[in-house]
N, C-alpha and C. Protein backbone atom coordinates (compact mmCIF):
# COMPACT_ATOMS: atom_id res chain seq x y z
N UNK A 1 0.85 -1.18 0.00
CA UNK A 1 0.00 0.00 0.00
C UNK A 1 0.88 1.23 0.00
N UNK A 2 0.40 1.97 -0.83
CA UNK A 2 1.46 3.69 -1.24
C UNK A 2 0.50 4.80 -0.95
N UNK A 3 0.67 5.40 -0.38
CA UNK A 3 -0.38 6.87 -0.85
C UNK A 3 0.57 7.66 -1.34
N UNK A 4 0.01 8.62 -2.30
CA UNK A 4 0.74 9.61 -2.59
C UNK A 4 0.39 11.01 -1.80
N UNK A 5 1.22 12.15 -1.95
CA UNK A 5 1.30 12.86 -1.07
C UNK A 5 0.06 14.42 -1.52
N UNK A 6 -0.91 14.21 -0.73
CA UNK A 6 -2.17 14.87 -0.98
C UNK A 6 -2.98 14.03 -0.85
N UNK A 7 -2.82 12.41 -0.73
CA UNK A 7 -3.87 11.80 -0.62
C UNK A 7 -4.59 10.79 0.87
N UNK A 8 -5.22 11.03 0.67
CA UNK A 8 -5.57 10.27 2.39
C UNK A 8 -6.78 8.58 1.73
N UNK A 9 -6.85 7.86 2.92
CA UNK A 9 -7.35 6.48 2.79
C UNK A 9 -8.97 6.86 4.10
N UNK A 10 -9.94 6.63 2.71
CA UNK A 10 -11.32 6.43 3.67
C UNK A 10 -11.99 5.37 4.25
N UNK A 11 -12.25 4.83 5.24
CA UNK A 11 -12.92 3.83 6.02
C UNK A 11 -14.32 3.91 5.40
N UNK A 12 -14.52 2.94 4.19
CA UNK A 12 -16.06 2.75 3.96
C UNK A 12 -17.21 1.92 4.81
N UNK A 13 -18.10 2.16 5.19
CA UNK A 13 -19.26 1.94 5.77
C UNK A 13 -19.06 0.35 5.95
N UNK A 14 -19.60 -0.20 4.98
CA UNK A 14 -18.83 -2.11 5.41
C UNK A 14 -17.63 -2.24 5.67
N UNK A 15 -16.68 -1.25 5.97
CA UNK A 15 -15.98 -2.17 7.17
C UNK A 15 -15.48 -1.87 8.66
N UNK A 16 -16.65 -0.65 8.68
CA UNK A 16 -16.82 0.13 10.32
C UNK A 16 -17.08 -1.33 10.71
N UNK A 17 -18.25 -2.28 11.27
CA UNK A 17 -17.92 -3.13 11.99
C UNK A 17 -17.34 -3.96 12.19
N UNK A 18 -16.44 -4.28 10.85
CA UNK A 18 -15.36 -5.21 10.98
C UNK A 18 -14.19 -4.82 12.03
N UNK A 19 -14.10 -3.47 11.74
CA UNK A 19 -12.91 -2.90 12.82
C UNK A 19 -13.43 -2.69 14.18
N UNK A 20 -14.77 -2.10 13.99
CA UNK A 20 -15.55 -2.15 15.47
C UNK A 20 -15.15 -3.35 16.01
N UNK A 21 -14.80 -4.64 15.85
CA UNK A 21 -14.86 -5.71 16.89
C UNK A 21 -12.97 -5.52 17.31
N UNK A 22 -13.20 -6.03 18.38
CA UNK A 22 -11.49 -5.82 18.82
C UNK A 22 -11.15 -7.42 18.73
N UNK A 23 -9.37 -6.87 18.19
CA UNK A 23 -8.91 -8.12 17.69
C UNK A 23 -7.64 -8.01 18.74
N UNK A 24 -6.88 -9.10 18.62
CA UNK A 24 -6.24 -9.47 19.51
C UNK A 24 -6.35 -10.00 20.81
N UNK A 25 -5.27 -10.41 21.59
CA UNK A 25 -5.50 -10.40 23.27
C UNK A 25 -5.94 -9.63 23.79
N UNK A 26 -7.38 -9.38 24.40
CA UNK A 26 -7.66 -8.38 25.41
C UNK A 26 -7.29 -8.41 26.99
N UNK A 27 -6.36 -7.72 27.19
CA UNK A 27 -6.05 -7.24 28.42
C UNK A 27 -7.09 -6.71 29.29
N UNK A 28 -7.69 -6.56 30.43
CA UNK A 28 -8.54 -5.25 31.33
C UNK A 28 -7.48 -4.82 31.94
N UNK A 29 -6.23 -4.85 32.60
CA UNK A 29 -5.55 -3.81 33.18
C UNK A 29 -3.94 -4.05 32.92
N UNK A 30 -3.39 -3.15 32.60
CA UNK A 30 -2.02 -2.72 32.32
C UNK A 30 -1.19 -3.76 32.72
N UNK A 31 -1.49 -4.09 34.09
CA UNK A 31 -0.28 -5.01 35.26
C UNK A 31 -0.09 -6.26 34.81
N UNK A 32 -1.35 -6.58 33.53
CA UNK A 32 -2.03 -8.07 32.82
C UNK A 32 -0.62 -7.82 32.18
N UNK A 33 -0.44 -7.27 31.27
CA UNK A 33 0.29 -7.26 30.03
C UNK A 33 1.67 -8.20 30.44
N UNK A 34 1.92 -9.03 29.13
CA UNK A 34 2.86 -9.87 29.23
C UNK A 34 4.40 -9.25 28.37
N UNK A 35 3.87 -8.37 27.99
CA UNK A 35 4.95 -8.06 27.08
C UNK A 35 6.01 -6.34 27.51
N UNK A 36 6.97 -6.22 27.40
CA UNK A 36 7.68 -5.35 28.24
C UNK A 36 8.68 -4.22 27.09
N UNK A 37 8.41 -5.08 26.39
CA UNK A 37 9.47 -4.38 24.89
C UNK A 37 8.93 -4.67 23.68
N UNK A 38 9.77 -3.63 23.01
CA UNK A 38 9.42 -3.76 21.14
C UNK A 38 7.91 -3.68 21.01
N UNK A 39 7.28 -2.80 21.71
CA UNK A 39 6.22 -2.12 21.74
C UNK A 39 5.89 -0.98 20.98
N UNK A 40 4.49 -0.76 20.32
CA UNK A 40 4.00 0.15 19.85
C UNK A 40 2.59 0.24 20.34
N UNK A 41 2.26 2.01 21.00
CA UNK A 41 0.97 2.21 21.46
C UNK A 41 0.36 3.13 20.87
N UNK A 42 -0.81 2.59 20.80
CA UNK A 42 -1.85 3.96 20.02
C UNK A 42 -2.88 4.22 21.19
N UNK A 43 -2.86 5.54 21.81
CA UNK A 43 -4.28 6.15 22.60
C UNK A 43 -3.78 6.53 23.41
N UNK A 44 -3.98 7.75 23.88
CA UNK A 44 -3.83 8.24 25.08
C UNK A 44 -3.85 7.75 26.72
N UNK A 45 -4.78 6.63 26.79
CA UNK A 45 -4.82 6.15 27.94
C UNK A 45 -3.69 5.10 28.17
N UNK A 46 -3.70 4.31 26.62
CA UNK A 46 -3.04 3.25 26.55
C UNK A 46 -1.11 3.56 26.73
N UNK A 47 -0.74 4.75 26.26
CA UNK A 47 0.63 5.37 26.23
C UNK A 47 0.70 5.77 27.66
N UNK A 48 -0.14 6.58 28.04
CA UNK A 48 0.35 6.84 29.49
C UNK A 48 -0.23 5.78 30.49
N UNK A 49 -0.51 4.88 30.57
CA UNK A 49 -0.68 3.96 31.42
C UNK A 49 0.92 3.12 30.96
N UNK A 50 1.39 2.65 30.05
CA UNK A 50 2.57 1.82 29.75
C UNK A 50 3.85 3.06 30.29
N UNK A 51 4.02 3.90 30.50
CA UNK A 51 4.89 4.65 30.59
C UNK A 51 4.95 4.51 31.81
N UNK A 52 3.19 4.69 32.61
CA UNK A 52 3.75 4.99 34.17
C UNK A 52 4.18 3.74 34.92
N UNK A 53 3.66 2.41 34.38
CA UNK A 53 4.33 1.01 34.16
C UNK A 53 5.42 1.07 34.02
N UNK A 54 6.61 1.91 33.61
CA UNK A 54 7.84 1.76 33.05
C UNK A 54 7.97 1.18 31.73
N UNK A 55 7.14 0.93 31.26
CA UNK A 55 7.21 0.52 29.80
C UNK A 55 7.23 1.76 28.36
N UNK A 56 8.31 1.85 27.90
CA UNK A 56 8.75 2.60 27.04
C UNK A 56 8.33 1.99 25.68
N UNK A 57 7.09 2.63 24.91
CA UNK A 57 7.53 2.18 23.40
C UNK A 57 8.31 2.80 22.59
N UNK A 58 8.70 1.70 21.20
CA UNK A 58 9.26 2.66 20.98
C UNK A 58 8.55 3.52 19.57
N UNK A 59 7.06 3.22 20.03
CA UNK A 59 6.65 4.63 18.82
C UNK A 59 5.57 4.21 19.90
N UNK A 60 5.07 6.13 19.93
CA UNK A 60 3.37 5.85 20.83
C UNK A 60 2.97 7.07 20.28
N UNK A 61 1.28 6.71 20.03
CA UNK A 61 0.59 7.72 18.90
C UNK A 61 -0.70 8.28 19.88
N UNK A 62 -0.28 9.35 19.72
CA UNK A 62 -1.75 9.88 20.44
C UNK A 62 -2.54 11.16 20.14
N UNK A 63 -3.70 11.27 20.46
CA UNK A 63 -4.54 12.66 20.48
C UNK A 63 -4.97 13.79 21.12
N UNK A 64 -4.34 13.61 22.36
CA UNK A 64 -5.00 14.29 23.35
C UNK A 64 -6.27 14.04 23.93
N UNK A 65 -7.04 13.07 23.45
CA UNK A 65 -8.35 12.83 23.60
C UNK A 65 -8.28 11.31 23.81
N UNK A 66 -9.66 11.40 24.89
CA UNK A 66 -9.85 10.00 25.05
C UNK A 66 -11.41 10.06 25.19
N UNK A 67 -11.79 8.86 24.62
CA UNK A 67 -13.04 8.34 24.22
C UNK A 67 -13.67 9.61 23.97
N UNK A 68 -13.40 10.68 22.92
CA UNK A 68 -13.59 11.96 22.18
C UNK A 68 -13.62 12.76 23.07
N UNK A 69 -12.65 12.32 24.44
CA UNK A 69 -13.10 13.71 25.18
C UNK A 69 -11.59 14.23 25.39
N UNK A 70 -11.51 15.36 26.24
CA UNK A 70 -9.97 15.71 26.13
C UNK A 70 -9.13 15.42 27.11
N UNK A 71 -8.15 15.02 27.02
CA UNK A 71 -7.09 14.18 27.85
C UNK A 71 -5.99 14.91 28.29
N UNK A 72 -5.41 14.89 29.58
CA UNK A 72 -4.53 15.38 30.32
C UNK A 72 -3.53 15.76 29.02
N UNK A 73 -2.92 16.92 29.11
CA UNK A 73 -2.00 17.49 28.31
C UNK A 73 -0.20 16.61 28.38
N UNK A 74 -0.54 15.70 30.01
CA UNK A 74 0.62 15.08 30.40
C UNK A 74 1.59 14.98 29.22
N UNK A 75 0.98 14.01 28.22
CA UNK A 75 1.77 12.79 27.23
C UNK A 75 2.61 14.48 26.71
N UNK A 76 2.54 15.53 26.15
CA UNK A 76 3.26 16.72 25.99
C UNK A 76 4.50 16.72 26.53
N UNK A 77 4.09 16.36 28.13
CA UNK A 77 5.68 16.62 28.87
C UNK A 77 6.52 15.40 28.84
N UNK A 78 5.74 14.22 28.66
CA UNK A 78 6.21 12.83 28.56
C UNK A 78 7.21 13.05 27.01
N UNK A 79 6.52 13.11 26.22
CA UNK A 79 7.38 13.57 24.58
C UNK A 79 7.25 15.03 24.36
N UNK A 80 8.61 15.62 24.94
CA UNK A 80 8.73 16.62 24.33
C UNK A 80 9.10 16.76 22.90
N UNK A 81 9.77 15.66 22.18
CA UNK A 81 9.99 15.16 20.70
C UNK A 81 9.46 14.25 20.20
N UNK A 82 8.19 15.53 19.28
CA UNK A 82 7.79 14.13 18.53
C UNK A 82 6.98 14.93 17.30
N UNK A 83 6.34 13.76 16.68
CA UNK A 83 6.13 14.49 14.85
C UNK A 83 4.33 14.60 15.13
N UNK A 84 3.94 15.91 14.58
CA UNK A 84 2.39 16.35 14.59
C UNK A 84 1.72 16.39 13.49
N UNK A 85 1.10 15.58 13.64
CA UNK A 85 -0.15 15.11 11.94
C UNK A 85 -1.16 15.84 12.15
N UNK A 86 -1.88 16.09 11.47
CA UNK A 86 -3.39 16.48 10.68
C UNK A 86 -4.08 14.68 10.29
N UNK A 87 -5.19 14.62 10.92
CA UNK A 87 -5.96 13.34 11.01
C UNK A 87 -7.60 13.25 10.56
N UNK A 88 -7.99 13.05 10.04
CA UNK A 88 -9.72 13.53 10.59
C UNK A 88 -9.90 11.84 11.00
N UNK A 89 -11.48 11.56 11.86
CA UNK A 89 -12.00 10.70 11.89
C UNK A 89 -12.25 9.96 10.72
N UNK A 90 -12.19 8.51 10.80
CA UNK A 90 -12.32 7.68 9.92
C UNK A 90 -11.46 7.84 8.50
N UNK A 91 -10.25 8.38 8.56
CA UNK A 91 -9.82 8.46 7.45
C UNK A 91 -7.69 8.14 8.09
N UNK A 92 -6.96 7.92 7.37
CA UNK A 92 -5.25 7.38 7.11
C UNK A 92 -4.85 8.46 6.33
N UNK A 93 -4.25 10.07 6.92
CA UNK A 93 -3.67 10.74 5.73
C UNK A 93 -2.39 10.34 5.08
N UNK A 94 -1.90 10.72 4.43
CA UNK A 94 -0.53 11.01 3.59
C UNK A 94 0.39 11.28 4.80
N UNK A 95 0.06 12.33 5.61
CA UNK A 95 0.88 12.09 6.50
C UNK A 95 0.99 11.35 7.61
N UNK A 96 0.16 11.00 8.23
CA UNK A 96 0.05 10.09 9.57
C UNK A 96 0.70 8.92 8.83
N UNK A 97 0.41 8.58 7.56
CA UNK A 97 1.02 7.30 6.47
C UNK A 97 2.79 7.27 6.96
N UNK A 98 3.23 8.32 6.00
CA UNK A 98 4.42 8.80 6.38
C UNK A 98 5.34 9.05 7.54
N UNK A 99 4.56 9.38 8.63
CA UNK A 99 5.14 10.08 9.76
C UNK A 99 6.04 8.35 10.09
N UNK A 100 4.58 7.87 10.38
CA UNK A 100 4.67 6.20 10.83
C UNK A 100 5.92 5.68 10.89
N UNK A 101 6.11 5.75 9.27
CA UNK A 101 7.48 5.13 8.84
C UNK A 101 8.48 5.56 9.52
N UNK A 102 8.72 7.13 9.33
CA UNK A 102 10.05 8.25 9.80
C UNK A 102 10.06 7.94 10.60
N UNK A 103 8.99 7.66 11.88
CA UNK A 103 9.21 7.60 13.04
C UNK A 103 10.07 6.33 13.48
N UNK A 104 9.47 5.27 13.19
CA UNK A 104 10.35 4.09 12.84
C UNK A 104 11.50 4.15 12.40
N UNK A 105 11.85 4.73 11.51
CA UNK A 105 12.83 4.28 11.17
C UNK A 105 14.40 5.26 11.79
N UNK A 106 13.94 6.52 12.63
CA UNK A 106 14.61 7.36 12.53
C UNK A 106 14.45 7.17 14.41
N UNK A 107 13.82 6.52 14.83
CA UNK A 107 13.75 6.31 16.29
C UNK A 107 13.14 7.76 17.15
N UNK A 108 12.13 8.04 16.56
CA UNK A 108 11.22 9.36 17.06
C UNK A 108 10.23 8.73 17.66
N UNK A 109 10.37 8.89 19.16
CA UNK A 109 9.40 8.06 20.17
C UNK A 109 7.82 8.79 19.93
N UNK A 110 7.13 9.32 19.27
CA UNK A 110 5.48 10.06 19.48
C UNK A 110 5.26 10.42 17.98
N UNK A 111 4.04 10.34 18.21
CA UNK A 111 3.19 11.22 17.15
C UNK A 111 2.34 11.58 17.91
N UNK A 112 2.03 12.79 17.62
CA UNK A 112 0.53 13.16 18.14
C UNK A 112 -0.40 14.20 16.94
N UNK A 113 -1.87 13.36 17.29
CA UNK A 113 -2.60 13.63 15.68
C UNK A 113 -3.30 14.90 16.25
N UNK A 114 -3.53 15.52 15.49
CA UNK A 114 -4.59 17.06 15.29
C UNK A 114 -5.36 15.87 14.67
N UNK A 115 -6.74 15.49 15.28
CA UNK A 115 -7.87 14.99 14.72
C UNK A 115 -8.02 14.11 15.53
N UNK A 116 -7.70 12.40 15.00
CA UNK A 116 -8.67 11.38 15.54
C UNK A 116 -7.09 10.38 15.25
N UNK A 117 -6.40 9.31 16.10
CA UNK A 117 -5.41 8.10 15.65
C UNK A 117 -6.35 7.14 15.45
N UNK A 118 -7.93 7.22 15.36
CA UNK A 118 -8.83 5.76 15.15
C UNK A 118 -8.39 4.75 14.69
N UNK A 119 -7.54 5.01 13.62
CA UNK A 119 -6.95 4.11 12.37
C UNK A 119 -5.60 3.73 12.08
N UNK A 120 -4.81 4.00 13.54
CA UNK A 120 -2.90 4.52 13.72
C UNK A 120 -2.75 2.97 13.73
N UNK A 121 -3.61 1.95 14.05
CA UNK A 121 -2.97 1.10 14.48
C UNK A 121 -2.92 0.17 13.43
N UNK A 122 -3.66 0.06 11.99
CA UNK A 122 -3.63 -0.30 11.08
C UNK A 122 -2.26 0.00 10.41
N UNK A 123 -1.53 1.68 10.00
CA UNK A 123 -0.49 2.17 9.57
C UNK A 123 0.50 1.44 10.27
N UNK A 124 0.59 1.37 12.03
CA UNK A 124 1.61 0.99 12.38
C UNK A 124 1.75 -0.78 11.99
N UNK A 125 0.43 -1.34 11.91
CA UNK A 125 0.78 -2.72 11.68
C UNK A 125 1.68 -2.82 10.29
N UNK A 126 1.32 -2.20 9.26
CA UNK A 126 1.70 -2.40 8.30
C UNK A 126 3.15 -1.80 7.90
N UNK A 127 3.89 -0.91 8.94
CA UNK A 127 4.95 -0.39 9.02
C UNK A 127 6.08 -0.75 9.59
N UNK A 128 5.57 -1.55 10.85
CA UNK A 128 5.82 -2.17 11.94
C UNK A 128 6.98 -3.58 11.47
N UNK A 129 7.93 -4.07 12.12
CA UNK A 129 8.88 -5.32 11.93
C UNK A 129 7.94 -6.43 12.23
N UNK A 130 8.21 -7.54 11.73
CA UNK A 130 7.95 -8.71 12.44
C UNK A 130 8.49 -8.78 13.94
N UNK A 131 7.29 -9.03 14.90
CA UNK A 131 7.85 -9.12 16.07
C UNK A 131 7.13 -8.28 16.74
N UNK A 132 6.98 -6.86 16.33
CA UNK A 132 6.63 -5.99 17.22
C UNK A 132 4.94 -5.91 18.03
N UNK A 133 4.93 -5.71 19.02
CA UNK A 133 3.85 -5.54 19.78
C UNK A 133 2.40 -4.64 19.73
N UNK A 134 1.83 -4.31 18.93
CA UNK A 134 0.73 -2.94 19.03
C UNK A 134 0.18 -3.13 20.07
N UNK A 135 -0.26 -2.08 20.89
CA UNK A 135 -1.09 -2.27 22.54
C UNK A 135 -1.95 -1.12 21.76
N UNK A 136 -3.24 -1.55 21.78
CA UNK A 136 -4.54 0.03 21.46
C UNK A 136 -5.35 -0.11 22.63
N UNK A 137 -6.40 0.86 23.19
CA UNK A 137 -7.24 1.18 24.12
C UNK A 137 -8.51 0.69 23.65
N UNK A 138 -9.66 -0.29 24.08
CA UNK A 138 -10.62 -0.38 23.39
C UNK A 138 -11.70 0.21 24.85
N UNK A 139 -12.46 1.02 24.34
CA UNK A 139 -13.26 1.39 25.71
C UNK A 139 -13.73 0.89 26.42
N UNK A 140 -13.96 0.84 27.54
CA UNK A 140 -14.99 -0.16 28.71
C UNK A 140 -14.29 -1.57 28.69
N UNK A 141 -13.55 -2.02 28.26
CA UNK A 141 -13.08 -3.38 28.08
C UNK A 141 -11.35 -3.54 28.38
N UNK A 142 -10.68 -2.52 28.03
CA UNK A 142 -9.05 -2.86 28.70
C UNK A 142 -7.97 -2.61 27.27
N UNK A 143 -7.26 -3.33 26.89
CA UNK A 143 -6.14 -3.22 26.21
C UNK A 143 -6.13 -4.19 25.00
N UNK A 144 -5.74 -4.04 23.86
CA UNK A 144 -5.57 -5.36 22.86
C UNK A 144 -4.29 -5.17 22.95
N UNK A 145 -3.74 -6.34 22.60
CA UNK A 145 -2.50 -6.75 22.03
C UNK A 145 -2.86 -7.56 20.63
N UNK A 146 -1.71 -6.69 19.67
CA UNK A 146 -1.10 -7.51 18.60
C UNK A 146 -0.12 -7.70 18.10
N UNK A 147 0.66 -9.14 18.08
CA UNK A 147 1.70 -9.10 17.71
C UNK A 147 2.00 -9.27 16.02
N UNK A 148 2.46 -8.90 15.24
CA UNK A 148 2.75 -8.48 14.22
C UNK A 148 3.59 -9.49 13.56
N UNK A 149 2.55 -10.81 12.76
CA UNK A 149 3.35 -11.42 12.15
C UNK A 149 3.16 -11.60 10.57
N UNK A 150 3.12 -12.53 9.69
CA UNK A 150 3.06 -12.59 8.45
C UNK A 150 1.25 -12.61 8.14
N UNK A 151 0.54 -13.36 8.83
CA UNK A 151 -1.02 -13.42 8.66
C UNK A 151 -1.86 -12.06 9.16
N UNK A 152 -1.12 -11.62 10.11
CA UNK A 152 -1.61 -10.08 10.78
C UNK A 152 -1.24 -8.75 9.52
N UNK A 153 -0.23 -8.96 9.08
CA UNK A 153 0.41 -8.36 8.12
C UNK A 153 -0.83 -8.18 6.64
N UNK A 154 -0.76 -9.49 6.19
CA UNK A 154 -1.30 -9.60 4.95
C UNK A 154 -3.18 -9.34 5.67
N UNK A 155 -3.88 -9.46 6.49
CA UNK A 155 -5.26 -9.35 6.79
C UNK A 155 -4.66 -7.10 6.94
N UNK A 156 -4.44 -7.07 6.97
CA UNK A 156 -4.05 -5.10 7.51
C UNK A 156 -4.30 -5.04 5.84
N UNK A 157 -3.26 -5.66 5.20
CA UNK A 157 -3.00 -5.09 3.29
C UNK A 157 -4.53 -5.66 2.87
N UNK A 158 -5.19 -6.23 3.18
CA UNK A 158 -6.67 -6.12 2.56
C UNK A 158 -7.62 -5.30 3.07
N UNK A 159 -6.91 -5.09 4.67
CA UNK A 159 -8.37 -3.75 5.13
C UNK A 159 -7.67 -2.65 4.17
N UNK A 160 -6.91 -1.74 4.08
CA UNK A 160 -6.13 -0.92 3.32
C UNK A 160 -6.68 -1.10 1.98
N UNK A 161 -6.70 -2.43 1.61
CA UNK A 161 -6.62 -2.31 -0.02
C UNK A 161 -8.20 -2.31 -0.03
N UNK A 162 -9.40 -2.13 0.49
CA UNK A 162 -10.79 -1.75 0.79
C UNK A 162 -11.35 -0.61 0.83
N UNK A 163 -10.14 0.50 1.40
CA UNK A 163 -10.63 2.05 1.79
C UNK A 163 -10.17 2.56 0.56
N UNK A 164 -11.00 3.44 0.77
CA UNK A 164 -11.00 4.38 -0.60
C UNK A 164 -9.87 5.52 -0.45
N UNK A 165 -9.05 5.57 -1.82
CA UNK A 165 -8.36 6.82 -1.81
C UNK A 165 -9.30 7.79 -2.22
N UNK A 166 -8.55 9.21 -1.99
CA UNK A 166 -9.41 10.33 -1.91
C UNK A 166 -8.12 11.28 -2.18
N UNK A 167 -8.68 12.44 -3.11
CA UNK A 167 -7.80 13.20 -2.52
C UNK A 167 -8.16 13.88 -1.14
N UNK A 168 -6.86 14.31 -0.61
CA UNK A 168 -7.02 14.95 0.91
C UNK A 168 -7.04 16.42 0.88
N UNK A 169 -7.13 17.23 -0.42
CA UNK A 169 -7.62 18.22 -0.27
C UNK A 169 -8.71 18.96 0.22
């Protein structure tokens, strides 16, 4: 999957509930988690709960917001370095696409989105090494874990290859 740069990826209507269901290991509390490294977190609750754990990822994506409401400014002082996207709901821009990678590859611990990360954890799967961990926040219910292998990989390149490009103008 490529976007080009102006273009963003739309979440069409059949496959809001496919993603609505949570996949992976569900965790209910932090202390559950089995895994300690080679971590990647998407959500505000989910990043600063692993941090105050001592658990460092090494990419964590957030909004300021949790369950659309607004969230302690903390994660700011937690990453003072890190890369700032433009996001809307239900949509993967060009840049959040991009950042993903840089961040990875250049060892830039944060992103934090102007909009919505609804969809960060799809980019990071597909950006992500074999091996690595995604931890996301699912509401009322606790933590997923996914670990990131060849079948997790190729099921991400068919949700992707489903959403509609657009331009992001």
């Amino acid at each position: 999957m490529q976007l080009k740069q102006g273009e963003r990826l739309r979440l069409p209507e059949e496959l809001r509930e496919e993603l609505s269901r949570p996949a992976g290991t569900i965790y209910s509390d932090v202390k559950e988690i089995p895994v300690r490294e080679n971590i990647i977190s998407v959500g505000d609750e989910t990043t600063n709960s692993l941090i105050d754990m001592g658990i460092r990822p090494i990419l964590s994506i957030f909004d300021l917001r949790s369950r659309r409401m607004k969230f302690s400014d903390i994660l700011l002082y937690k990453f003072p370095w890190r890369i700032i996207v433009k996001n809307a709901p239900g949509y993967i821009t060009y840049d959040l696409f991009k950042s993903v990678r840089y961040a990875l590859d250049n060892g830039i611990p944060a992103i934090q989105v102007i909009g919505e990360e609804d969809l960060a954890s799809l980019v990071c799967i597909h950006h992500a090494s074999m091996g690595v961990t995604i931890i996301y926040g699912i509401p009322n219910m606790g933590l997923a874990l996914l670990k990131v292998d060849k079948d997790l990989k190729e099921r991400t390149e068919i949700i992707l290859g489903k959403m509609v490009i657009e331009d992001g103008a």
